[in-house]
N, C-alpha and C. Protein backbone atom coordinates (compact mmCIF):
# COMPACT_ATOMS: atom_id res chain seq x y z
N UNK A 1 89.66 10.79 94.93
CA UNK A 1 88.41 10.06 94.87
C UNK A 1 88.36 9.30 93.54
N UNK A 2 87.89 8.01 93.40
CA UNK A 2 87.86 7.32 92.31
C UNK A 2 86.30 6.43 92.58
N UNK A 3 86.07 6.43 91.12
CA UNK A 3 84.65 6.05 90.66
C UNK A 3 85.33 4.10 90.86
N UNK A 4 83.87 3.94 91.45
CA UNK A 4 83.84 1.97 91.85
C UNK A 4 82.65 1.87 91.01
N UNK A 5 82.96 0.27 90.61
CA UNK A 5 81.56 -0.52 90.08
C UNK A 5 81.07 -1.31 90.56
N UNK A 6 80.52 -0.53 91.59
CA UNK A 6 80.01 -0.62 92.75
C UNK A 6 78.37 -1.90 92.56
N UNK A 7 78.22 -2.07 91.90
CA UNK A 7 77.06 -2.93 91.44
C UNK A 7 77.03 -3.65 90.54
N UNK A 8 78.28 -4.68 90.40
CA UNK A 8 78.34 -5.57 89.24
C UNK A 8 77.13 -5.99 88.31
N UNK A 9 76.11 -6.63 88.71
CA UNK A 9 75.18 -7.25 88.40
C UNK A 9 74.48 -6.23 87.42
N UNK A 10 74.53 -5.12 88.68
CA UNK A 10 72.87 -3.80 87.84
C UNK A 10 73.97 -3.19 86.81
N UNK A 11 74.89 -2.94 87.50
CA UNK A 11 75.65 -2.18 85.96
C UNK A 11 75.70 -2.69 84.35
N UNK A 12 75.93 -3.90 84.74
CA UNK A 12 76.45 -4.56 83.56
C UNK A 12 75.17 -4.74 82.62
N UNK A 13 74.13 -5.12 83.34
CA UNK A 13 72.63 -4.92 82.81
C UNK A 13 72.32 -3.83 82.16
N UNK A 14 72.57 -2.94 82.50
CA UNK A 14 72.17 -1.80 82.53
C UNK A 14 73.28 -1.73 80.92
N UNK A 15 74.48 -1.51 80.99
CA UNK A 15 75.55 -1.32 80.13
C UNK A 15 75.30 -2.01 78.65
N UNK A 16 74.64 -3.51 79.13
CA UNK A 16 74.41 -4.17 78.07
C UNK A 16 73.38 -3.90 77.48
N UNK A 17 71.94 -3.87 78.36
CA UNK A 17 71.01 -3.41 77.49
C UNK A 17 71.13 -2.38 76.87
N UNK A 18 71.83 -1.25 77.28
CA UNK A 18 72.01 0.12 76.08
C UNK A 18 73.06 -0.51 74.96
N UNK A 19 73.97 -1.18 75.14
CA UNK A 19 74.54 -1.38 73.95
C UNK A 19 73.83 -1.79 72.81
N UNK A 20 72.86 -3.36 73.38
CA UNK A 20 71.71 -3.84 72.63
C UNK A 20 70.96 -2.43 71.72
N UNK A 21 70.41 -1.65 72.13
CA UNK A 21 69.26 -0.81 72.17
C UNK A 21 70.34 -0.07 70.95
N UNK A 22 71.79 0.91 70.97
CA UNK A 22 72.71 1.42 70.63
C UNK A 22 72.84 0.44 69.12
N UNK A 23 73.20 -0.96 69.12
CA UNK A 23 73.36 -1.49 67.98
C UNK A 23 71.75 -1.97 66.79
N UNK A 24 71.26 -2.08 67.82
CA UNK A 24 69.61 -2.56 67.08
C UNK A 24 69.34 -0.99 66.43
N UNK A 25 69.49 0.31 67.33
CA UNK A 25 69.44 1.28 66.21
C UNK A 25 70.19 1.90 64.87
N UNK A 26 71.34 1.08 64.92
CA UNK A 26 72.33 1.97 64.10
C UNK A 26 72.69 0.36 63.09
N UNK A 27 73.80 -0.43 63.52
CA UNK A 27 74.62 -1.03 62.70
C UNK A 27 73.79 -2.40 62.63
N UNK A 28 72.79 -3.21 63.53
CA UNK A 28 71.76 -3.80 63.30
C UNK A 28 70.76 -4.21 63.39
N UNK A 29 69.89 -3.22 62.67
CA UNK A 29 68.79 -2.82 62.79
C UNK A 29 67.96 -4.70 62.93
N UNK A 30 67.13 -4.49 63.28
CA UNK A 30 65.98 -5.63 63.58
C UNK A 30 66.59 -6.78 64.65
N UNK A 31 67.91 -5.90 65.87
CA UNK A 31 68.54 -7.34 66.65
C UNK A 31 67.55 -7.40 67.48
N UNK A 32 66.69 -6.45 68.00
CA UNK A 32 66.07 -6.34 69.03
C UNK A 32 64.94 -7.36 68.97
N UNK A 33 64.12 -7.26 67.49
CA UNK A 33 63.35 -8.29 67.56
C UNK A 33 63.41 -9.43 67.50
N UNK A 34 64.79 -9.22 66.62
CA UNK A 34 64.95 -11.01 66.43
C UNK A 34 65.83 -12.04 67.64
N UNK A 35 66.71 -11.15 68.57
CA UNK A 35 66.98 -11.62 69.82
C UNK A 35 66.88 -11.64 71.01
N UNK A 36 66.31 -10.29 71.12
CA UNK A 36 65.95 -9.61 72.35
C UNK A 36 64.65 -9.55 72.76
N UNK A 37 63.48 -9.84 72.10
CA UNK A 37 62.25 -10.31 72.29
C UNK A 37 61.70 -11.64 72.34
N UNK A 38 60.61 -12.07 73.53
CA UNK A 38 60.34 -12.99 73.79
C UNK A 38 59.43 -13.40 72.92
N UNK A 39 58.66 -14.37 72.08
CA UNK A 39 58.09 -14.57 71.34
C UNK A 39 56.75 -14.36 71.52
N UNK A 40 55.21 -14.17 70.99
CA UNK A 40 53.79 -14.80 71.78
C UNK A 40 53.55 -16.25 71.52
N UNK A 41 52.52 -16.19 71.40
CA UNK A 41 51.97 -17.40 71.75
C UNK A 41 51.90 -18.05 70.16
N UNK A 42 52.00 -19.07 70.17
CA UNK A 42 51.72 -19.57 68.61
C UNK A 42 53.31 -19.52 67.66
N UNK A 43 54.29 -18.70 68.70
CA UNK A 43 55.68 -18.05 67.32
C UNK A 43 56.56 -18.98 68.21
N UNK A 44 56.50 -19.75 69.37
CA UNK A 44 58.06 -19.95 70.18
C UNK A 44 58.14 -21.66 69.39
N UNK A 45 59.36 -21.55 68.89
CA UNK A 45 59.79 -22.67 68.16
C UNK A 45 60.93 -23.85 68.77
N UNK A 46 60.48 -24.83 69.49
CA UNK A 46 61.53 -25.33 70.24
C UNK A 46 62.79 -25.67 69.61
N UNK A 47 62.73 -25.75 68.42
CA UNK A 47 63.81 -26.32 67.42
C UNK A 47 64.94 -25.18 67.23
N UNK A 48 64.63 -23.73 67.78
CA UNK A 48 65.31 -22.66 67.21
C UNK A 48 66.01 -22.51 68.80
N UNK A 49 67.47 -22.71 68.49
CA UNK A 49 67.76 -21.90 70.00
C UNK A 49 67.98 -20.58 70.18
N UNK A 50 67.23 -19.88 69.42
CA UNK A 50 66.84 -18.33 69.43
C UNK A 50 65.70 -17.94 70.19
N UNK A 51 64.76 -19.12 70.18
CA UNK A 51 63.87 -19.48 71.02
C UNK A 51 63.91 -19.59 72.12
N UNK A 52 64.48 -20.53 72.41
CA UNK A 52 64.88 -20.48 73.86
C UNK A 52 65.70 -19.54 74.68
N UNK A 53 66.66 -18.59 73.91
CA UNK A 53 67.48 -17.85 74.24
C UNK A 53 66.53 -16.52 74.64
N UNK A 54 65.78 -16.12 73.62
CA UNK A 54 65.20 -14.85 73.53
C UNK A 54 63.80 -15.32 75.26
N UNK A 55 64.01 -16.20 75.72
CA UNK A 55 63.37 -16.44 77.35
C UNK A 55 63.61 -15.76 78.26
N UNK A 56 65.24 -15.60 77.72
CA UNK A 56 66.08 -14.78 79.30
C UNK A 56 66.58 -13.50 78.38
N UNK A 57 66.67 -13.70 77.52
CA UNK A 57 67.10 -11.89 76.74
C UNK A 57 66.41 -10.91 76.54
N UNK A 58 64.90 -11.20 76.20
CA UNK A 58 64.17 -10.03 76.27
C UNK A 58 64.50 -9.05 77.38
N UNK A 59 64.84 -9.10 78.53
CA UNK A 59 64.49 -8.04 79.08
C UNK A 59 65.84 -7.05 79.50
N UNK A 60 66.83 -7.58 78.16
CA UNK A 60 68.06 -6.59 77.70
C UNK A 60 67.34 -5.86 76.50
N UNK A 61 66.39 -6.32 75.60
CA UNK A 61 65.75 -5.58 74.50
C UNK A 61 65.01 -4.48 75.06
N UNK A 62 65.28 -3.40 74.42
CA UNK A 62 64.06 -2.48 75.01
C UNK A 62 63.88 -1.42 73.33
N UNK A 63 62.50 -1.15 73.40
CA UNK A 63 61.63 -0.37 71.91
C UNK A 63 62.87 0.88 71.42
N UNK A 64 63.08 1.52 72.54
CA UNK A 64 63.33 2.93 71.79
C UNK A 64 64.25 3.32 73.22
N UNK A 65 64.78 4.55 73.55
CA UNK A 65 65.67 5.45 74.63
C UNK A 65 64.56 5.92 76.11
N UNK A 66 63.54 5.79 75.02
CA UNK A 66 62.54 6.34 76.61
C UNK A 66 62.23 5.19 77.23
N UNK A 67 62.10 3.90 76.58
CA UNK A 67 61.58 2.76 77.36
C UNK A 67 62.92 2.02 78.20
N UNK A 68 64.16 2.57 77.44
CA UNK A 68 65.10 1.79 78.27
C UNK A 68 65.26 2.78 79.73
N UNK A 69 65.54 3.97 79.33
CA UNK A 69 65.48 5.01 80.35
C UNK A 69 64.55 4.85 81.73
N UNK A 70 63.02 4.51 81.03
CA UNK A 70 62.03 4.51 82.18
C UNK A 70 62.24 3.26 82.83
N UNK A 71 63.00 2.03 82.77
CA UNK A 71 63.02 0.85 82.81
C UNK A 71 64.72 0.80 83.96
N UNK A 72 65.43 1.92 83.31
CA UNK A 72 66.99 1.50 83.56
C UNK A 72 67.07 2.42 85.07
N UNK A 73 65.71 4.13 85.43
CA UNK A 73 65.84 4.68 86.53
C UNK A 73 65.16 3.86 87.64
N UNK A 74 64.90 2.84 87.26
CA UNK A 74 64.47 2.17 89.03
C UNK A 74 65.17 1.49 89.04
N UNK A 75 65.85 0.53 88.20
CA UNK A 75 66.53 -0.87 88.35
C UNK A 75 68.56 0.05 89.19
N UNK A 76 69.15 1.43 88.18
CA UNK A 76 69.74 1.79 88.79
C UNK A 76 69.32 2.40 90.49
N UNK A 77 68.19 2.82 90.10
CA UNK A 77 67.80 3.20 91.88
C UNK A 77 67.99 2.03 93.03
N UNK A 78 67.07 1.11 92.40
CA UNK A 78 66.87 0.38 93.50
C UNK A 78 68.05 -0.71 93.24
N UNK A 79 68.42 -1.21 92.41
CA UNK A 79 69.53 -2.65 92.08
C UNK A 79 70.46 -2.21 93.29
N UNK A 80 71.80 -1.49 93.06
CA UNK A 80 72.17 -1.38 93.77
C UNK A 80 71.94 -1.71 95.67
N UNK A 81 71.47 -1.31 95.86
CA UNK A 81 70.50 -1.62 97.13
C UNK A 81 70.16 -2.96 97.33
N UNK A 82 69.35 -3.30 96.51
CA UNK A 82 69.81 -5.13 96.63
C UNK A 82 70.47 -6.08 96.02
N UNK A 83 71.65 -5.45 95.37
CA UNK A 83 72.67 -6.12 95.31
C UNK A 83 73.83 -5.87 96.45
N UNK A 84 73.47 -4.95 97.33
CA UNK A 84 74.44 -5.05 98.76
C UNK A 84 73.79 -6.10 99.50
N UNK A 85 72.24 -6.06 99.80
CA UNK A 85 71.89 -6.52 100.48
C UNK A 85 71.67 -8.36 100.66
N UNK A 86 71.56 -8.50 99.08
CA UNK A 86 71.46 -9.68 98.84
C UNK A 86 72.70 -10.96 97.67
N UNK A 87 73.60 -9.96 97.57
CA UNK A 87 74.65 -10.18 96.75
C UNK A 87 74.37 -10.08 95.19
N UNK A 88 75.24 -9.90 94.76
CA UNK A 88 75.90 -10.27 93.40
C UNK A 88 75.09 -11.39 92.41
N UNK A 89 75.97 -12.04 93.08
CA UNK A 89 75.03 -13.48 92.35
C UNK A 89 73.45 -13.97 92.46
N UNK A 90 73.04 -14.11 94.00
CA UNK A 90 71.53 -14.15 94.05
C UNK A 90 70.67 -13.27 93.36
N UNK A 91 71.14 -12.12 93.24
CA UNK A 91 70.49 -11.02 92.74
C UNK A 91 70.27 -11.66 90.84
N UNK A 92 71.24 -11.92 90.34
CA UNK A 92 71.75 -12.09 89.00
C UNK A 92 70.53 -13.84 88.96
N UNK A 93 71.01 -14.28 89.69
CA UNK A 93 69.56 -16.00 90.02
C UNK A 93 68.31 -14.98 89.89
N UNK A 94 67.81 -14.45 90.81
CA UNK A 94 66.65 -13.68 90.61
C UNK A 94 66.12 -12.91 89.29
N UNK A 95 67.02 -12.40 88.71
CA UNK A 95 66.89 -11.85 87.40
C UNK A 95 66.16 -12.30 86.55
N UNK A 96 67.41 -13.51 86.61
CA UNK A 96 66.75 -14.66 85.33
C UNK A 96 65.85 -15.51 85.30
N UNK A 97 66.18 -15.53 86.61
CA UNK A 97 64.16 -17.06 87.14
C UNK A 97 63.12 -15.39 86.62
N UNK A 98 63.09 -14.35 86.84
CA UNK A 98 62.34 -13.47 86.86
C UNK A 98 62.26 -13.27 85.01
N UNK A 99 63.14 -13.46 84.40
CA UNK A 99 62.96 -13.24 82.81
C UNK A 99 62.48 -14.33 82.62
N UNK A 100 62.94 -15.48 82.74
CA UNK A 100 62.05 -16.83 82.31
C UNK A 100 60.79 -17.47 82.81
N UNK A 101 60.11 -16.76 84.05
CA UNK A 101 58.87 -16.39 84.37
C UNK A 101 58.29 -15.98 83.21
N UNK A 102 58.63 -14.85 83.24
CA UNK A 102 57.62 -13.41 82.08
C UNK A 102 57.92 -13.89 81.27
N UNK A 103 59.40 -14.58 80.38
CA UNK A 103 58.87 -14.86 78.68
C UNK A 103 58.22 -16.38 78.93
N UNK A 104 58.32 -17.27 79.92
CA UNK A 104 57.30 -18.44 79.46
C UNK A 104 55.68 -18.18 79.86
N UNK A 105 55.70 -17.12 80.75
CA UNK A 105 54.09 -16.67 81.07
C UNK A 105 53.70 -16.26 79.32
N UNK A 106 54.52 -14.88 78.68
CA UNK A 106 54.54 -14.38 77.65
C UNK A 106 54.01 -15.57 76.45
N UNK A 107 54.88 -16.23 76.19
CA UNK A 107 54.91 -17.42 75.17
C UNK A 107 53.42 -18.55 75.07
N UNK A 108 53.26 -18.70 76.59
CA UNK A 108 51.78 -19.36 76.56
C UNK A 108 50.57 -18.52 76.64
N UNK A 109 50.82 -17.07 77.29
CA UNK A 109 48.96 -17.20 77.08
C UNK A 109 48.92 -15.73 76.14
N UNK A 110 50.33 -14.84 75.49
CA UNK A 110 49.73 -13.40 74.90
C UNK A 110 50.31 -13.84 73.47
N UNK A 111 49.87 -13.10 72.42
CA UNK A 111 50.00 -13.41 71.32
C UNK A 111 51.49 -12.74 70.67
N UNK A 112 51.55 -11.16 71.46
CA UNK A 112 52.46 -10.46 71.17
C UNK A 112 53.55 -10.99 71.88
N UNK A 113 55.38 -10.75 71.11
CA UNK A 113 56.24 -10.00 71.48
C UNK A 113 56.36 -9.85 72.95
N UNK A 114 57.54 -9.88 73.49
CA UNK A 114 57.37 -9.52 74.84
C UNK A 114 58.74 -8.77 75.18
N UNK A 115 58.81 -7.70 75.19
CA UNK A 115 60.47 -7.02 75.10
C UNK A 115 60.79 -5.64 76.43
N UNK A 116 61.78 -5.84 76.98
CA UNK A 116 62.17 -4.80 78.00
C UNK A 116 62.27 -5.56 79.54
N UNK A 117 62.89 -4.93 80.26
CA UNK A 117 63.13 -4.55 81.95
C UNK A 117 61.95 -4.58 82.73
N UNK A 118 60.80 -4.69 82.50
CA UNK A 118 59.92 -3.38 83.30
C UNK A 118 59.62 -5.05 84.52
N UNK A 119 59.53 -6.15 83.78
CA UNK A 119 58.99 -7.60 84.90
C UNK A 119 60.13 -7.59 86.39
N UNK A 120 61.72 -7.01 85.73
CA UNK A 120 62.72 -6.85 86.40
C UNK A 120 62.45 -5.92 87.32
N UNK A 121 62.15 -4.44 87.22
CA UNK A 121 61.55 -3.59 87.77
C UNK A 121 60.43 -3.92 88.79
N UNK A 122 59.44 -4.50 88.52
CA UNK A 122 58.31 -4.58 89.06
C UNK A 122 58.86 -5.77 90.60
N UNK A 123 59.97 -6.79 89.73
CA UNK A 123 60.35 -7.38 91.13
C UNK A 123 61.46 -6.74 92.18
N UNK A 124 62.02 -6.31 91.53
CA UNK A 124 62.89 -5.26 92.81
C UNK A 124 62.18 -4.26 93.49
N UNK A 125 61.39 -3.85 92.99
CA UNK A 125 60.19 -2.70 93.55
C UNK A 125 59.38 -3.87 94.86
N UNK A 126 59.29 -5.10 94.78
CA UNK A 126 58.53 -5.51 95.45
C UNK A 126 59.59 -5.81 96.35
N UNK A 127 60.75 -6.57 95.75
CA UNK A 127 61.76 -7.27 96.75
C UNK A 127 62.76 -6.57 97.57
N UNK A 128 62.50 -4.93 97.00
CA UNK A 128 63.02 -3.85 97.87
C UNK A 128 62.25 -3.33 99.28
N UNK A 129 60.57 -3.95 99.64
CA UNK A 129 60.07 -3.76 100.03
C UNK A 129 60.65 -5.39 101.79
N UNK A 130 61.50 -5.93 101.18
CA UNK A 130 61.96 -6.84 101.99
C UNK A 130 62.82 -6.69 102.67
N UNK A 131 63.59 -6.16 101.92
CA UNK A 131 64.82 -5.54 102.84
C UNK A 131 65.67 -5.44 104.75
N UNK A 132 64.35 -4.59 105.22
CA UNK A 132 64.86 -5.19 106.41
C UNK A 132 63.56 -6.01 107.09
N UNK A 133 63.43 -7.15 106.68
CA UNK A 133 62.13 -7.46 107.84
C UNK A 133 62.48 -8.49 108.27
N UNK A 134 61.81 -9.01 109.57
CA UNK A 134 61.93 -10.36 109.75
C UNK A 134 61.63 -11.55 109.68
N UNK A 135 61.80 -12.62 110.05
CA UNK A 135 60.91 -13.80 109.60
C UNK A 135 60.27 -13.88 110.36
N UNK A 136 58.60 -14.47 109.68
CA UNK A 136 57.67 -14.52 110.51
C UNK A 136 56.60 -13.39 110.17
N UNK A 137 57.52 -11.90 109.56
CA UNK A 137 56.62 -10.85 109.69
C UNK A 137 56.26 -10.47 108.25
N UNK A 138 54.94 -9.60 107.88
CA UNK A 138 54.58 -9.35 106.54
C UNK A 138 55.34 -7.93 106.96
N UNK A 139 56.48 -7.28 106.23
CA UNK A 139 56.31 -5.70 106.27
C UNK A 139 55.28 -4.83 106.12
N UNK A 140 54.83 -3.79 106.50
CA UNK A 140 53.55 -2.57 105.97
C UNK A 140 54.21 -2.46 104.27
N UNK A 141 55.62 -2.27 104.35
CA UNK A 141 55.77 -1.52 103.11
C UNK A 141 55.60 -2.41 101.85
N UNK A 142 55.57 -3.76 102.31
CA UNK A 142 55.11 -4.74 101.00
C UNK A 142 53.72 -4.45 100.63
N UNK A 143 53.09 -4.46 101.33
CA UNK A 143 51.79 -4.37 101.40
C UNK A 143 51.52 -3.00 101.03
N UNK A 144 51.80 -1.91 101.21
CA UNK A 144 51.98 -0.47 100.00
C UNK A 144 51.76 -0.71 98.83
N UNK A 145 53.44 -1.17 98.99
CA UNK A 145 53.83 -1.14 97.65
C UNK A 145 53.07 -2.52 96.63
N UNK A 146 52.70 -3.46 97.24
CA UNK A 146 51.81 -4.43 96.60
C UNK A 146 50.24 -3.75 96.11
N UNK A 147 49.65 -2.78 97.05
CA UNK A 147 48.01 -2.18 96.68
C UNK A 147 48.88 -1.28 95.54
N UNK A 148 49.84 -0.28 96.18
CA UNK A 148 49.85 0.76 94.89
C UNK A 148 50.76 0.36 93.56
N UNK A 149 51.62 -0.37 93.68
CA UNK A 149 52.35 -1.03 92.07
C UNK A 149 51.00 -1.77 91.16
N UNK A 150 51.09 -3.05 91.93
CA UNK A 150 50.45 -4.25 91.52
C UNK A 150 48.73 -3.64 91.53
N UNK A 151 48.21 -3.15 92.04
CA UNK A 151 47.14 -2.67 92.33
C UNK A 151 46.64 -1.82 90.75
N UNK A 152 47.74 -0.82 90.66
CA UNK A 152 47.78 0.41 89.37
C UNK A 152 48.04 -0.81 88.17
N UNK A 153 48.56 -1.58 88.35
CA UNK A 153 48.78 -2.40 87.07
C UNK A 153 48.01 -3.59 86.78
N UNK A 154 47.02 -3.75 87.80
CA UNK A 154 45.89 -5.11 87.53
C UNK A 154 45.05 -3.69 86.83
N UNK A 155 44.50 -3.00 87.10
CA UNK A 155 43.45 -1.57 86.77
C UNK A 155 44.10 -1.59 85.19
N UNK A 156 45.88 -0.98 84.92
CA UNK A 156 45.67 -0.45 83.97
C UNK A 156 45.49 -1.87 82.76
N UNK A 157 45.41 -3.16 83.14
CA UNK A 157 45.81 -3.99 82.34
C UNK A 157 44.42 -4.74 81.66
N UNK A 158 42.91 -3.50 82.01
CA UNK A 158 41.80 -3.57 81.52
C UNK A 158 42.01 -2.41 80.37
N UNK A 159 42.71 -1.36 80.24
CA UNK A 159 43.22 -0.62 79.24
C UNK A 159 43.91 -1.24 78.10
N UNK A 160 43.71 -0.32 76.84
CA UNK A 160 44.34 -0.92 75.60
C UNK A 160 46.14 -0.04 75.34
N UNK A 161 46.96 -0.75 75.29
CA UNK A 161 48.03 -0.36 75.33
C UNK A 161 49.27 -0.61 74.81
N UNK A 162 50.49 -0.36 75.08
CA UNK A 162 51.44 -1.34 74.33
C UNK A 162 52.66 -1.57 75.51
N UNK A 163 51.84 -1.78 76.74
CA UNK A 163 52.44 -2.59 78.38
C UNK A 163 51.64 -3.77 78.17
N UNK A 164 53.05 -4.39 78.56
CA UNK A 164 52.49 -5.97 79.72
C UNK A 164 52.44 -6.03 81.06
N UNK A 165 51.51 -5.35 81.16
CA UNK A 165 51.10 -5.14 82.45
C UNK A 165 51.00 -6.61 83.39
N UNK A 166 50.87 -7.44 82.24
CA UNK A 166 50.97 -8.88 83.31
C UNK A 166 52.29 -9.33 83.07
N UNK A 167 53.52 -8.77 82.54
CA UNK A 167 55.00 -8.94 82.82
C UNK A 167 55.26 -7.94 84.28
N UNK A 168 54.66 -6.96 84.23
CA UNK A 168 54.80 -6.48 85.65
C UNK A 168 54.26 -7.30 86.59
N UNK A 169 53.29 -7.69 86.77
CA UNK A 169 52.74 -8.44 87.74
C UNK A 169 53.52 -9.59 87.85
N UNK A 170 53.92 -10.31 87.09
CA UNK A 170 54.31 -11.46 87.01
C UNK A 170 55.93 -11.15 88.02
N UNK A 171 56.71 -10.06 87.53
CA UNK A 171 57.77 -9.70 88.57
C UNK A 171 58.00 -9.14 89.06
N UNK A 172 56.60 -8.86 89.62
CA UNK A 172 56.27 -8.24 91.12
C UNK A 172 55.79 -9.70 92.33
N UNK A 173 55.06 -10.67 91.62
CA UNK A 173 54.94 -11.79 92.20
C UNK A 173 56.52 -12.85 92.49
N UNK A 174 57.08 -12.39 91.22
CA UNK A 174 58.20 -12.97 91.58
C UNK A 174 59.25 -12.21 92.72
N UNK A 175 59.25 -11.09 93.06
CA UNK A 175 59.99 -10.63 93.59
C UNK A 175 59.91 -10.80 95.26
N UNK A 176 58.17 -11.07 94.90
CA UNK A 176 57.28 -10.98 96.48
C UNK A 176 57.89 -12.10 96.69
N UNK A 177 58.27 -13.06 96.39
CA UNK A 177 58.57 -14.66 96.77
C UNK A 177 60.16 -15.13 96.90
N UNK A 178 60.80 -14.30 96.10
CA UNK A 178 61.82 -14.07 96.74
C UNK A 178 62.16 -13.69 98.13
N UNK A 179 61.94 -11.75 98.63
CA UNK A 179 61.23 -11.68 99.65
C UNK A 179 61.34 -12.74 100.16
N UNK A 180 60.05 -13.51 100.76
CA UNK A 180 59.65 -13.71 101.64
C UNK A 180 60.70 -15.28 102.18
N UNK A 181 61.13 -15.74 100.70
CA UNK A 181 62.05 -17.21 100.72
C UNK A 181 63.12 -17.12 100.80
N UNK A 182 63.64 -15.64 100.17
CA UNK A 182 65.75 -15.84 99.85
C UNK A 182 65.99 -14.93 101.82
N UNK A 183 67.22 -15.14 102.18
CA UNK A 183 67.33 -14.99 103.17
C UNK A 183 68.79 -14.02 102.54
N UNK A 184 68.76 -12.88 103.50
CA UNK A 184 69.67 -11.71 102.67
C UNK A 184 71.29 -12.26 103.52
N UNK A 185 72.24 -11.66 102.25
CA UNK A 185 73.44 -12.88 102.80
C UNK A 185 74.26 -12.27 104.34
């Protein structure tokens, strides 16, 4: 029996953001903020292509081991799964339209920082809910999983916290639209 890498896309994500997380703690300290976070509102500098970069990188940055952890057990749960279903590459398109969603949502309307997986999460959680349906039809399980994800995270995002609860939403909307537009290969 021999071990496959079996999920190009989620692995490598997965591999890289701990390295990120691994070097920002030890050999250089402050990479996370200064590359791996999306800027707020008032800080994104078009002139810096750190700027523009940190659009699609934040969501390899993650705070600390528990946030990459809580971030890295759904994306390994569920990635896999739709990276059979929907390939390699589409999956990897989805990602990134899904990071550059959340850091240009991020950049125009919150003031803070915008760092981690969780917008990634929130759209595979939705776009796992697509899986087998057909065209034409809404699944029940979108609609679940749309009242109880998206539902718990419009509620908690009247709470004071240190979630972007509207980076979840944002790729949970993105994921829903995938869903309903990418056609599985």
């Amino acid at each position: 029996m021999k071990v496959r890498y079996n999920a190009p896309t989620v692995l490598t994500f997965a591999v890289l953001s701990a390295v990120v997380l691994i070097l920002s703690q030890t050999l250089l300290r402050g990479l996370n903020q200064s590359w791996f976070a999306a800027p707020g509102r008032g800080r994104f500098n078009p002139a810096l292509v750190r700027s523009w970069f940190t659009l699609l990188s934040h969501v390899i940055g993650h705070a600390d081991w528990n946030h990459l952890l809580s971030n890295f057990a759904f994306i390994l749960l569920i990635g896999p799964i739709l990276e059979e279903a929907y390939g390699s590459v589409p999956l990897l398109v989805m990602m990134l339209l899904t990071a550059l969603v959340t850091g240009l949502l991020n950049v125009i309307f919150f003031p803070w920082p915008l760092m981690g997986a969780s917008g990634i999460v929130f759209m595979m959680i939705l776009l796992a809910s697509f899986t087998n349906f057909s065209r034409g039809e809404i699944p029940l399980t979108f609609i679940l999983v749309l009242i109880i994800y998206l539902g718990r995270e419009l509620y908690n995002s009247f709470g004071s916290n240190n979630i972007s609860e509207f980076a979840h939403i944002a790729g949970g909307f993105c994921g829903s639209l995938f869903g309903f537009f990418r056609a599985r290969k």
